[in-house]
N, C-alpha and C. Protein backbone atom coordinates (compact mmCIF):
# COMPACT_ATOMS: atom_id res chain seq x y z
N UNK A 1 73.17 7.09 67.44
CA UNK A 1 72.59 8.41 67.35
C UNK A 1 71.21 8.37 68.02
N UNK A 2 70.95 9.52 68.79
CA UNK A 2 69.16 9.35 69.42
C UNK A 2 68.81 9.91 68.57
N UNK A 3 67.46 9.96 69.11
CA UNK A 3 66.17 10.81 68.07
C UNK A 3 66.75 11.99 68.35
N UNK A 4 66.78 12.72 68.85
CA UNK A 4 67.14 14.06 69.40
C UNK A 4 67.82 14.83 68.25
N UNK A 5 69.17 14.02 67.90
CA UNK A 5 70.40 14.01 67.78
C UNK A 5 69.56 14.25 65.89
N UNK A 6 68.93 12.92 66.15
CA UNK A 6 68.45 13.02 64.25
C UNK A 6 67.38 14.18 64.02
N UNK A 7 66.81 14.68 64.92
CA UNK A 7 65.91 15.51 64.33
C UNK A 7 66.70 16.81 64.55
N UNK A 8 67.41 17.28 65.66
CA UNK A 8 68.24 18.14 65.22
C UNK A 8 68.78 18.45 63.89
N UNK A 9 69.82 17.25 63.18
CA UNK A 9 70.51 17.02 62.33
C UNK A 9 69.17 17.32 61.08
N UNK A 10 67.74 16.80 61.26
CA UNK A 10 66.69 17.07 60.00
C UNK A 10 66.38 18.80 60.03
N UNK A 11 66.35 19.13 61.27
CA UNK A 11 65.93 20.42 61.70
C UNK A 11 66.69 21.23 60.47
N UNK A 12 68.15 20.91 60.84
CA UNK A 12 69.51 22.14 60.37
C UNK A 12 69.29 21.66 58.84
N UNK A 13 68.77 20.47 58.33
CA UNK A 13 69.12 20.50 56.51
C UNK A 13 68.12 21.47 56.69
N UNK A 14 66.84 21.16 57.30
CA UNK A 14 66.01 21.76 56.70
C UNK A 14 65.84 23.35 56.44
N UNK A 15 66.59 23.84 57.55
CA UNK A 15 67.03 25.32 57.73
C UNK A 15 67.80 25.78 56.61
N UNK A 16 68.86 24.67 56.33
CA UNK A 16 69.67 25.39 55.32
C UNK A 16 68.85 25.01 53.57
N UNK A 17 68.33 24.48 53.80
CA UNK A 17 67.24 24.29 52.54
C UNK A 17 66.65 25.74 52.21
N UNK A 18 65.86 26.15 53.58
CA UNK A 18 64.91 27.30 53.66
C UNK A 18 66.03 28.58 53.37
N UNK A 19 67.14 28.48 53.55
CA UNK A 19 67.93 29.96 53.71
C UNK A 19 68.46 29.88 51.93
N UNK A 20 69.01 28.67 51.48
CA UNK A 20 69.25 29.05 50.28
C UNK A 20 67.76 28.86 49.08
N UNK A 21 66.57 28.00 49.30
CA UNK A 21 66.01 28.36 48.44
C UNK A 21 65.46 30.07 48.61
N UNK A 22 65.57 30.52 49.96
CA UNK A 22 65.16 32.36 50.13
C UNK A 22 66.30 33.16 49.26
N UNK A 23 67.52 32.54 49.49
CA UNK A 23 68.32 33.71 48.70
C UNK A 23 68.02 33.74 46.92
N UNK A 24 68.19 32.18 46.34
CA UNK A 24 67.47 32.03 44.96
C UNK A 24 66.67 32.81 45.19
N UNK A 25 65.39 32.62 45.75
CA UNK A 25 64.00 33.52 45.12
C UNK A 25 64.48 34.66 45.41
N UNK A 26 65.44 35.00 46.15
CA UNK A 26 65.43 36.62 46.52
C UNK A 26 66.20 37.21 45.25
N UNK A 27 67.31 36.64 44.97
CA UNK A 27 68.39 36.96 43.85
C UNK A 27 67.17 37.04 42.40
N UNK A 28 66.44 36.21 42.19
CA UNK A 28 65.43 36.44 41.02
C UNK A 28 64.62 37.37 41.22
N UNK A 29 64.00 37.90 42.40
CA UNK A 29 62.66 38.38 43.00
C UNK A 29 63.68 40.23 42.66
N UNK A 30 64.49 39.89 42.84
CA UNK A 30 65.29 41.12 43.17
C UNK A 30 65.93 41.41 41.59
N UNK A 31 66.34 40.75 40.75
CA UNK A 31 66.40 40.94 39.01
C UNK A 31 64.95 41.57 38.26
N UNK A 32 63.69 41.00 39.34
CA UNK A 32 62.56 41.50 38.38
C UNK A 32 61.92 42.84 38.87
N UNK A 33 62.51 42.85 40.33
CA UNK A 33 61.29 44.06 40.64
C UNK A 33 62.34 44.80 41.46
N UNK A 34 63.75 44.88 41.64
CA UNK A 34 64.39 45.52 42.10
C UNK A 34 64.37 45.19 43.41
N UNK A 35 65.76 45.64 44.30
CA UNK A 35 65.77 45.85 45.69
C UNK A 35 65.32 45.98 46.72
N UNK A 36 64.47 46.60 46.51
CA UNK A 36 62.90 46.85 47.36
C UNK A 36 61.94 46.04 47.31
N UNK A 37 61.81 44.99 46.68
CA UNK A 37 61.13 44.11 46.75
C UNK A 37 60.52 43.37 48.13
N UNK A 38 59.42 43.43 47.66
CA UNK A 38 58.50 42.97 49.00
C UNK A 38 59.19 41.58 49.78
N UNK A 39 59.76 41.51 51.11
CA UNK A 39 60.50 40.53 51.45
C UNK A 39 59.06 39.15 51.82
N UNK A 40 57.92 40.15 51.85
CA UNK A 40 56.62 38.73 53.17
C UNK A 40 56.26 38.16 51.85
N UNK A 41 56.26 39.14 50.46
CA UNK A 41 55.86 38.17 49.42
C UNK A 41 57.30 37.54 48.50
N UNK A 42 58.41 37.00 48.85
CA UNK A 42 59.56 36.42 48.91
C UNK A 42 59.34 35.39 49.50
N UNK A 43 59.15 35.87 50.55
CA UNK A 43 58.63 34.64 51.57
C UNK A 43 57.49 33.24 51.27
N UNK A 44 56.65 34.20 50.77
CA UNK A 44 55.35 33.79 50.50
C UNK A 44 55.65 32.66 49.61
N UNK A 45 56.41 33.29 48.29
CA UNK A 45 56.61 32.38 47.14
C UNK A 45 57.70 31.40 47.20
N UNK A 46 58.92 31.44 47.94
CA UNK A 46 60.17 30.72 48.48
C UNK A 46 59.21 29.68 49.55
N UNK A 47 57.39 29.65 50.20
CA UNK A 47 57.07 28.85 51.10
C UNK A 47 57.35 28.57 51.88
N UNK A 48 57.81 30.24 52.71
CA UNK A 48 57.89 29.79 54.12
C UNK A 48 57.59 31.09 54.64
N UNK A 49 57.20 31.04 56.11
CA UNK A 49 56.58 32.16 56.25
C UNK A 49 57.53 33.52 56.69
N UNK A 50 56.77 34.33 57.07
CA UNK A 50 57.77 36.04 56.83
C UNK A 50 58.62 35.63 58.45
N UNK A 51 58.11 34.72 59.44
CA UNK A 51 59.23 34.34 60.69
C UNK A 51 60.43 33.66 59.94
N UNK A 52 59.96 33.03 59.21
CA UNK A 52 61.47 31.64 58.87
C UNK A 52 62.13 32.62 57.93
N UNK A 53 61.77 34.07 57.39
CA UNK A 53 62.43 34.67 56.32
C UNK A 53 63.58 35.64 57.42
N UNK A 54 62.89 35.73 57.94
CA UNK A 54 63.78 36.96 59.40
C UNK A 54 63.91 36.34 60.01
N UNK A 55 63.94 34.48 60.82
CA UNK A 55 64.91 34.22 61.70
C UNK A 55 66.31 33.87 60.45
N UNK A 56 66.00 33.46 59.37
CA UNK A 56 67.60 34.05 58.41
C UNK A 56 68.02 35.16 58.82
N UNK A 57 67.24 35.89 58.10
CA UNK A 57 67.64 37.53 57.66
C UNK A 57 67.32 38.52 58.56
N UNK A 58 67.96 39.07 59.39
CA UNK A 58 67.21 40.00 60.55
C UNK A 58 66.15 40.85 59.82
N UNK A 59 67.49 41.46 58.69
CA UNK A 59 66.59 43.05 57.92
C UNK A 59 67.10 42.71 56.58
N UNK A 60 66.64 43.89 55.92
CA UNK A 60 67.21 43.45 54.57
C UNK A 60 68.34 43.53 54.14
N UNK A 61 69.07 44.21 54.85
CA UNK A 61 70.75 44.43 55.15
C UNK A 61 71.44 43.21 54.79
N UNK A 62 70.71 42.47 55.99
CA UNK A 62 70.91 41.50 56.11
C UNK A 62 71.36 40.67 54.62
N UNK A 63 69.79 40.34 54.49
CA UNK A 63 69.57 39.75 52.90
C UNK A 63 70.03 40.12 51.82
N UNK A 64 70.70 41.44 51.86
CA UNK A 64 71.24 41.78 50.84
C UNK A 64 72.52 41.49 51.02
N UNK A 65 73.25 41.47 51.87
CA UNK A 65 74.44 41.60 52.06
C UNK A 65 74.63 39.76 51.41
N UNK A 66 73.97 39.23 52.29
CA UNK A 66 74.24 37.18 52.21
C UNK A 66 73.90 37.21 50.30
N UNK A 67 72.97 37.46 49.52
CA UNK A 67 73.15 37.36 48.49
C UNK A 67 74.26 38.07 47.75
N UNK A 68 74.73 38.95 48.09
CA UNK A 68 76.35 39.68 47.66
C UNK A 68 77.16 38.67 48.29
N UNK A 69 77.28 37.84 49.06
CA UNK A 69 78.27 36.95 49.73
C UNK A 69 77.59 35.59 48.53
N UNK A 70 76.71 35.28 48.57
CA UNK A 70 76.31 34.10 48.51
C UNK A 70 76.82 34.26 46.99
N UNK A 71 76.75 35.21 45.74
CA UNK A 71 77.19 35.22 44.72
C UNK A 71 78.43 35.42 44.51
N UNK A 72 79.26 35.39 45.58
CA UNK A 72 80.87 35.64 45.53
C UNK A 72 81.20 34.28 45.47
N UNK A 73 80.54 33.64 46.35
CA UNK A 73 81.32 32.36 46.95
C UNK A 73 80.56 31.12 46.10
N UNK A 74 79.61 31.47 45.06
CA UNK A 74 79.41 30.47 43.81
C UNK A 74 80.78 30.91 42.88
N UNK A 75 81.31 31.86 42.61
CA UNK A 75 82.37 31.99 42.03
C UNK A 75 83.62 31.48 42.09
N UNK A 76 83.73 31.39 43.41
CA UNK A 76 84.61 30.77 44.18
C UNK A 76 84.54 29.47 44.12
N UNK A 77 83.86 28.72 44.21
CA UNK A 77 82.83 27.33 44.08
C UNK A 77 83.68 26.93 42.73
N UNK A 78 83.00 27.74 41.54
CA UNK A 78 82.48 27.62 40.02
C UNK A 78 84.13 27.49 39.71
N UNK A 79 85.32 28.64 40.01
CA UNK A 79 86.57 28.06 39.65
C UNK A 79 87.07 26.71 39.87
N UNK A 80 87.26 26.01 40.76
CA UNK A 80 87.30 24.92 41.03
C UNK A 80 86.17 24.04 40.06
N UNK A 81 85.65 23.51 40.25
CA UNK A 81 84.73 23.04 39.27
C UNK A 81 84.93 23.25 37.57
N UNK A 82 85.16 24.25 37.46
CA UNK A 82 85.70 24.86 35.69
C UNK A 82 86.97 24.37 35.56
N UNK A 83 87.63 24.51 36.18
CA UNK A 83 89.32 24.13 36.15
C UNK A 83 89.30 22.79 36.17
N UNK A 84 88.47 21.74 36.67
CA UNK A 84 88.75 20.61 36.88
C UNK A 84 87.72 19.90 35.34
N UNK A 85 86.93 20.53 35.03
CA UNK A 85 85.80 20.17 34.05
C UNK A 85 85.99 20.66 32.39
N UNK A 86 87.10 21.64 32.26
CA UNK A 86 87.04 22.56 30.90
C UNK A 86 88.47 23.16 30.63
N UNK A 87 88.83 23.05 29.72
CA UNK A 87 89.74 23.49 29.32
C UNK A 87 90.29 24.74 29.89
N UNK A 88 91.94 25.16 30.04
CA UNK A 88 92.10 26.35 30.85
C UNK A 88 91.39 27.31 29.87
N UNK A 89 91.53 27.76 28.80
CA UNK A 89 90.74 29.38 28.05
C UNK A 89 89.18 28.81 28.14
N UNK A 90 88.79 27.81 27.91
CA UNK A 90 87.10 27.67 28.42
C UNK A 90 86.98 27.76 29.71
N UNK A 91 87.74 27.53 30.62
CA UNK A 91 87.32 27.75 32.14
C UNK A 91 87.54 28.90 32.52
N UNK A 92 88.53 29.45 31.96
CA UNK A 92 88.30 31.19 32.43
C UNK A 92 87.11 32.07 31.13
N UNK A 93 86.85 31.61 30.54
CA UNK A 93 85.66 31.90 29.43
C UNK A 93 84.13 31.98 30.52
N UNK A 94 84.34 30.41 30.74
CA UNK A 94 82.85 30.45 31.74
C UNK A 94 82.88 31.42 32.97
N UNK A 95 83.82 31.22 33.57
CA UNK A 95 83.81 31.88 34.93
C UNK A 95 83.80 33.33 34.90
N UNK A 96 84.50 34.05 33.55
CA UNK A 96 84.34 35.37 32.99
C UNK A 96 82.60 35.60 33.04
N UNK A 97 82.07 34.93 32.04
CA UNK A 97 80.58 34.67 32.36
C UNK A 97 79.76 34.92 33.37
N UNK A 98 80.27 33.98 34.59
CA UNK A 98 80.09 33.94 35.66
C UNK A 98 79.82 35.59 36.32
N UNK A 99 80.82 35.80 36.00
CA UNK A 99 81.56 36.85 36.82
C UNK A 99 80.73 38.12 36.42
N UNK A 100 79.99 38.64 35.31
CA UNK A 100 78.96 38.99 34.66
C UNK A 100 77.29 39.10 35.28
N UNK A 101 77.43 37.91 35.57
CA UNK A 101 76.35 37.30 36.01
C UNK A 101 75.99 37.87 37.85
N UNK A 102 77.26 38.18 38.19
CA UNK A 102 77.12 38.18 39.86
C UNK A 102 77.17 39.88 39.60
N UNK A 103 77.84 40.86 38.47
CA UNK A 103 78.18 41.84 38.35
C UNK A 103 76.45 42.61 38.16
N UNK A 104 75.85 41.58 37.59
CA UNK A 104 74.37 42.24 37.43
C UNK A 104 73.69 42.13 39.02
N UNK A 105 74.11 41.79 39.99
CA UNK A 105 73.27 41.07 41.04
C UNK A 105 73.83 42.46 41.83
N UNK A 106 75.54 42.60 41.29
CA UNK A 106 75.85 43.82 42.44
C UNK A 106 75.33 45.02 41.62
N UNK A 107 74.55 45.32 41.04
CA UNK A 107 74.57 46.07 40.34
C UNK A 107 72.68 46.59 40.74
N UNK A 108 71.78 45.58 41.18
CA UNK A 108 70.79 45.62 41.61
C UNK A 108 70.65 45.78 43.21
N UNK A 109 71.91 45.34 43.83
CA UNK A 109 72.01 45.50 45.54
C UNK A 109 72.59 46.80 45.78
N UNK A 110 73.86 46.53 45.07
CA UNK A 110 74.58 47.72 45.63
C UNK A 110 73.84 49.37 45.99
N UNK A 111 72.98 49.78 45.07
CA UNK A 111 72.04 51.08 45.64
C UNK A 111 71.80 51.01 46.85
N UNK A 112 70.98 49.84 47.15
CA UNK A 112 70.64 49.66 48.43
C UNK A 112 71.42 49.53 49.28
N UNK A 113 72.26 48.64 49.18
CA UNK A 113 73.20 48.52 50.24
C UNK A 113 73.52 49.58 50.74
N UNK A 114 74.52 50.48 49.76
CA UNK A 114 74.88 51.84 49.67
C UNK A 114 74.12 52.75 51.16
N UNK A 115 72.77 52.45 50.79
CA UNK A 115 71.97 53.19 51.92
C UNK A 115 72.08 53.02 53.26
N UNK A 116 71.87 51.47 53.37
CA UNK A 116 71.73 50.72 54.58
C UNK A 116 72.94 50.53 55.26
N UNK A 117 73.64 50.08 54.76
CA UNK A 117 74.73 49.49 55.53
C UNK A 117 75.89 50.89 55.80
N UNK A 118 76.55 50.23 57.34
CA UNK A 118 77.35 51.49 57.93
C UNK A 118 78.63 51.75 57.12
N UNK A 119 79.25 51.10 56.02
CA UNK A 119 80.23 50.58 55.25
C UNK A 119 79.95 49.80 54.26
N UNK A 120 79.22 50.05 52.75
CA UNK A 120 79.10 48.87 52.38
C UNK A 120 80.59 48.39 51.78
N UNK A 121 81.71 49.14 51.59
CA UNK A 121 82.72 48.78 51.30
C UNK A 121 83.45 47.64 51.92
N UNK A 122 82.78 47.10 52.99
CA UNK A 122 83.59 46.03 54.15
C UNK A 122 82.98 44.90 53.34
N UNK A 123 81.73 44.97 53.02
CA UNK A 123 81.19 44.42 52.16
C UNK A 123 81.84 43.74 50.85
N UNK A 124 81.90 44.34 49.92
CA UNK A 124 82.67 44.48 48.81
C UNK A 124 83.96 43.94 48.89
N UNK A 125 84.74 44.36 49.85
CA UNK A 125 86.44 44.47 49.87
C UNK A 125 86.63 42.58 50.26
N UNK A 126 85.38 42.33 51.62
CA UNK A 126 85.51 41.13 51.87
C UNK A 126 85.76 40.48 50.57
N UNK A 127 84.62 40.20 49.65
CA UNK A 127 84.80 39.23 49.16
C UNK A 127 85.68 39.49 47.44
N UNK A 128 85.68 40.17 47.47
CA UNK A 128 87.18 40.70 46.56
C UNK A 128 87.94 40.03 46.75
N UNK A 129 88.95 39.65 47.71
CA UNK A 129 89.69 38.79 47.74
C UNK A 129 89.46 37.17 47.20
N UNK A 130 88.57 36.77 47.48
CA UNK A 130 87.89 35.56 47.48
C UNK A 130 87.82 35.23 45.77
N UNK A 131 87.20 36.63 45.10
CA UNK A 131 87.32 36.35 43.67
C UNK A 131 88.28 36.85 42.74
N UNK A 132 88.86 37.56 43.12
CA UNK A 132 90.44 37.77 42.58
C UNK A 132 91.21 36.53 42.57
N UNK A 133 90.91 36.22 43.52
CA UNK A 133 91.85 34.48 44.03
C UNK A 133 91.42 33.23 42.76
N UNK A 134 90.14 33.74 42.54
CA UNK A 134 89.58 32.88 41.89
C UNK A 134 89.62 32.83 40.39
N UNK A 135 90.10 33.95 39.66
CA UNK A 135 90.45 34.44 38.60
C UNK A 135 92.23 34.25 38.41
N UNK A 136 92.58 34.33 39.27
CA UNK A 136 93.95 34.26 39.70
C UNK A 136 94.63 32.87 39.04
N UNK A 137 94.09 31.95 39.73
CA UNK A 137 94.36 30.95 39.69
C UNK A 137 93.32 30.13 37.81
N UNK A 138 92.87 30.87 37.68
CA UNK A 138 92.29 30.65 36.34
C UNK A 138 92.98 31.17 35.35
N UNK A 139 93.38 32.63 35.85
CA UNK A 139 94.61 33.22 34.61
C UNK A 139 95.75 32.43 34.63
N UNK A 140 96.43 31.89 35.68
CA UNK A 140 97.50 31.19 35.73
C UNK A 140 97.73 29.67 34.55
N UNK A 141 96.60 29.03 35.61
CA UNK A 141 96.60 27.67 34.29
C UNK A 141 96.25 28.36 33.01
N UNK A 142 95.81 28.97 32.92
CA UNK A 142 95.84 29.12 31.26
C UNK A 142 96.74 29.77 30.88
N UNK A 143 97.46 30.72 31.53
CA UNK A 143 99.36 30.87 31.32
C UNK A 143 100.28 29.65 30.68
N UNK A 144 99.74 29.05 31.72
CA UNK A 144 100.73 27.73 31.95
C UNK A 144 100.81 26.63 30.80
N UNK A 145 99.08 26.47 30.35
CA UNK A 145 98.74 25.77 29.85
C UNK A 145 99.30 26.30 27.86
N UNK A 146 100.26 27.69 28.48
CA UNK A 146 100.14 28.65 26.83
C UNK A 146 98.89 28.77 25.99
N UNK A 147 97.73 29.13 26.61
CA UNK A 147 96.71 29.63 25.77
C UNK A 147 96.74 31.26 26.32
N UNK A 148 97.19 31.92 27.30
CA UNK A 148 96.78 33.07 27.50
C UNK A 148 98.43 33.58 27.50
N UNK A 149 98.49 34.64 27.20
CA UNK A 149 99.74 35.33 27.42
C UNK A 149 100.49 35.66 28.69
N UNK A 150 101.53 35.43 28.85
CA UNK A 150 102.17 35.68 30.47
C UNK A 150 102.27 36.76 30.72
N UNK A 151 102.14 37.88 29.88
CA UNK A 151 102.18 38.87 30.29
C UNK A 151 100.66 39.63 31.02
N UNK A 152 100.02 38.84 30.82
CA UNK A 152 98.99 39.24 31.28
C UNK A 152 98.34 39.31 32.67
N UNK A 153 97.68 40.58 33.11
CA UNK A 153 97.54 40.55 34.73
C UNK A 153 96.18 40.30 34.97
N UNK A 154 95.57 39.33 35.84
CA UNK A 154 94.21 39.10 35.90
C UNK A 154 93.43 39.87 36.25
N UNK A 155 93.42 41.13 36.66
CA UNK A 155 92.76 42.00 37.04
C UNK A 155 92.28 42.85 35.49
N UNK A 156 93.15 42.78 34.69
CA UNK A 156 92.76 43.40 33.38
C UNK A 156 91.56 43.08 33.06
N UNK A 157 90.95 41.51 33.25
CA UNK A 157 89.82 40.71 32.64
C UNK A 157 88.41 41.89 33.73
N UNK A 158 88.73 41.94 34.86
CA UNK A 158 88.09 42.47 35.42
C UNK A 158 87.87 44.24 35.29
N UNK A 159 88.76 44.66 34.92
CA UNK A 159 88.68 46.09 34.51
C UNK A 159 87.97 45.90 33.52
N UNK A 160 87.97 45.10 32.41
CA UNK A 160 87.65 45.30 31.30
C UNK A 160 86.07 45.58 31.57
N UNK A 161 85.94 44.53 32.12
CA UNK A 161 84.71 44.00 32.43
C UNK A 161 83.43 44.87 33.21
N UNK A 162 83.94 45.15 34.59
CA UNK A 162 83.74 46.39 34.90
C UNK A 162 83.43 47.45 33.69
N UNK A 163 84.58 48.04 33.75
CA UNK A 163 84.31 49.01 33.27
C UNK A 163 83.10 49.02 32.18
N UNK A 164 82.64 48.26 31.25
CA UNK A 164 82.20 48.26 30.19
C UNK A 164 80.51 48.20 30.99
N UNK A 165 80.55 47.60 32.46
CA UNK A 165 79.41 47.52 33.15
C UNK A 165 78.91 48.66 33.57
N UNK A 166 79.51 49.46 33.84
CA UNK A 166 79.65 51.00 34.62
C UNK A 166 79.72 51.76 33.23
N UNK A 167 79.94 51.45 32.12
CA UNK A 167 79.98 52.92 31.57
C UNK A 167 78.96 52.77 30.12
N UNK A 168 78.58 51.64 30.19
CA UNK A 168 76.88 51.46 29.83
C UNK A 168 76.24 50.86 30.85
N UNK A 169 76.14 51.15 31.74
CA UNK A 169 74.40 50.71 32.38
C UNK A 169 72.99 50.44 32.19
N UNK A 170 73.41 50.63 30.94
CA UNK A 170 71.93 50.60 30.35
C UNK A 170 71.34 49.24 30.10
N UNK A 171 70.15 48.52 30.37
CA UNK A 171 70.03 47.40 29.85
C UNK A 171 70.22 46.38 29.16
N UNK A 172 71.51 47.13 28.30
CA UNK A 172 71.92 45.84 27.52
C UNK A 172 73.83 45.44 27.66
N UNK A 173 73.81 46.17 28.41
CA UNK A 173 75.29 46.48 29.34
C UNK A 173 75.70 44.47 28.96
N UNK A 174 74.60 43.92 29.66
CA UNK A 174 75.57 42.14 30.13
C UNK A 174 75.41 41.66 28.60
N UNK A 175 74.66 41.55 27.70
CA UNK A 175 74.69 41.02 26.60
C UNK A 175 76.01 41.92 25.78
N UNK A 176 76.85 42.99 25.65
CA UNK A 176 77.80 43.73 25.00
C UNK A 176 79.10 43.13 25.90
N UNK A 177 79.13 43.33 27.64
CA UNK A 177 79.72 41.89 28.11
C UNK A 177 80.32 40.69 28.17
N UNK A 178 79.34 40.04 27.70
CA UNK A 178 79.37 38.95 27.38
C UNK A 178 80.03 38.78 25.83
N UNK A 179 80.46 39.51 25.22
CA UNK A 179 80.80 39.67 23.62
C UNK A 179 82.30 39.92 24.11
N UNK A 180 82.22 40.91 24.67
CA UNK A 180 83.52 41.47 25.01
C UNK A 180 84.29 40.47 25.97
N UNK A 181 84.35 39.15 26.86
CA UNK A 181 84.40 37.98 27.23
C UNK A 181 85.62 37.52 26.27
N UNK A 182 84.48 37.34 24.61
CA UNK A 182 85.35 36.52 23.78
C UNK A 182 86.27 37.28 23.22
N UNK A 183 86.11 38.75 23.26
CA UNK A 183 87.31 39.10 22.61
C UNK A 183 88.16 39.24 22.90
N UNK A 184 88.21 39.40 24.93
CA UNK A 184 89.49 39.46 25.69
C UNK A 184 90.02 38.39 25.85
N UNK A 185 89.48 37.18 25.47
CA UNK A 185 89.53 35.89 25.53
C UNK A 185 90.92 35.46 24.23
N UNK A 186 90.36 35.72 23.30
CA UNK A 186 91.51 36.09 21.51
C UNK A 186 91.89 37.12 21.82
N UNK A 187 92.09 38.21 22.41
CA UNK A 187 93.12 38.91 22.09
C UNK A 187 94.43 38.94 23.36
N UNK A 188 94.00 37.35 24.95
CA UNK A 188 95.00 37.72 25.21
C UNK A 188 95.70 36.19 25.05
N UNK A 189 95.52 35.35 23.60
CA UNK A 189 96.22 34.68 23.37
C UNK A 189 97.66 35.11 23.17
N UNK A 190 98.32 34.32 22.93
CA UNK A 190 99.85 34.61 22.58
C UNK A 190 100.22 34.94 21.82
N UNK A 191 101.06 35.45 21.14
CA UNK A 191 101.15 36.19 20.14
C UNK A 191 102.26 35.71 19.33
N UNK A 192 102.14 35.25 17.93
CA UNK A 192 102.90 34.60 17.30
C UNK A 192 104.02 34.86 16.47
């Protein structure tokens, strides 16, 4: 390998260092002060300057969109990992969790997006697939495993879920959530 070759190779960690510690601070920066959040003081506090924040992110489109991606595809990640680490009804327990967790993130972008982007639905629809897949295969083993009922369709976990997000919005929406988790959890055991 030349030097070339290695500092290239230091260059790109270091890039991808700078792009995901920006989306962290952005995903937090963006829970405390909303969407609009100042991107040069993001920058500022993530330690790097407002160039290294926009050769990532052109606009905030941008940035918003990669943290709506970037929280799909920890989900995506997190099944694998749960399935291999936790029991099938605890691994779809956590990832339910999970799933909560990214629901508050779309829930702080999506306004914006809404505005900005020419479609944010291309948005959305993308990575839908990605976590349906991922629930999918979580409802299954725990089919399989007879802790969850076969009759059950994985999208239910997500309606539930949803819905209960959308029809309190109100601040305490993820903690009532998160309750409702365990009960869809026991009530779609099997039935004796």
């Amino acid at each position: 390998m030349t030097r070339s070759e290695s500092t290239d190779r230091k260059r790109r960690a270091d890039a991808l260092r700078n792009r995901e510690r920006i989306l962290d601070l952005v995903k937090r920066e963006f829970t405390r002060a909303g969407a609009n959040a100042s991107l040069e003081e993001i920058a500022k506090k993530a330690g790097v300057g407002p160039g290294t924040l926009y050769r990532h992110f052109q606009t905030r489109e941008d940035l918003l969109i990669a943290v709506y991606r970037s929280e799909m595809e920890t989900l995506a990640v997190a099944e694998r990992n749960l399935a291999t680490t936790k029991s099938p009804p605890e691994a779809l327990r956590a990832w339910l969790l999970l799933w909560i967790d990214a629901l508050e993130t779309k829930h702080i972008i999506a306004p914006v997006l809404n505005t900005l982007a020419g479609d944010p639905k291309k948005v959305f629809e993308t990575s839908y697939a990605q976590v349906y897949e991922a629930l999918r295969a979580l409802v299954k083993r725990a089919v399989e495993s007879g802790d969850i009922r076969e009759d059950l369709d994985p999208i239910d976990f997500l309606r539930a879920i949803v819905g209960i997000a959308n029809v309190s919005a109100g601040p305490d929406w993820p903690k009532s959530a998160r309750r409702l988790v365990d009960i869809l959890i026991a009530g779609a055991r099997p039935l004796k």
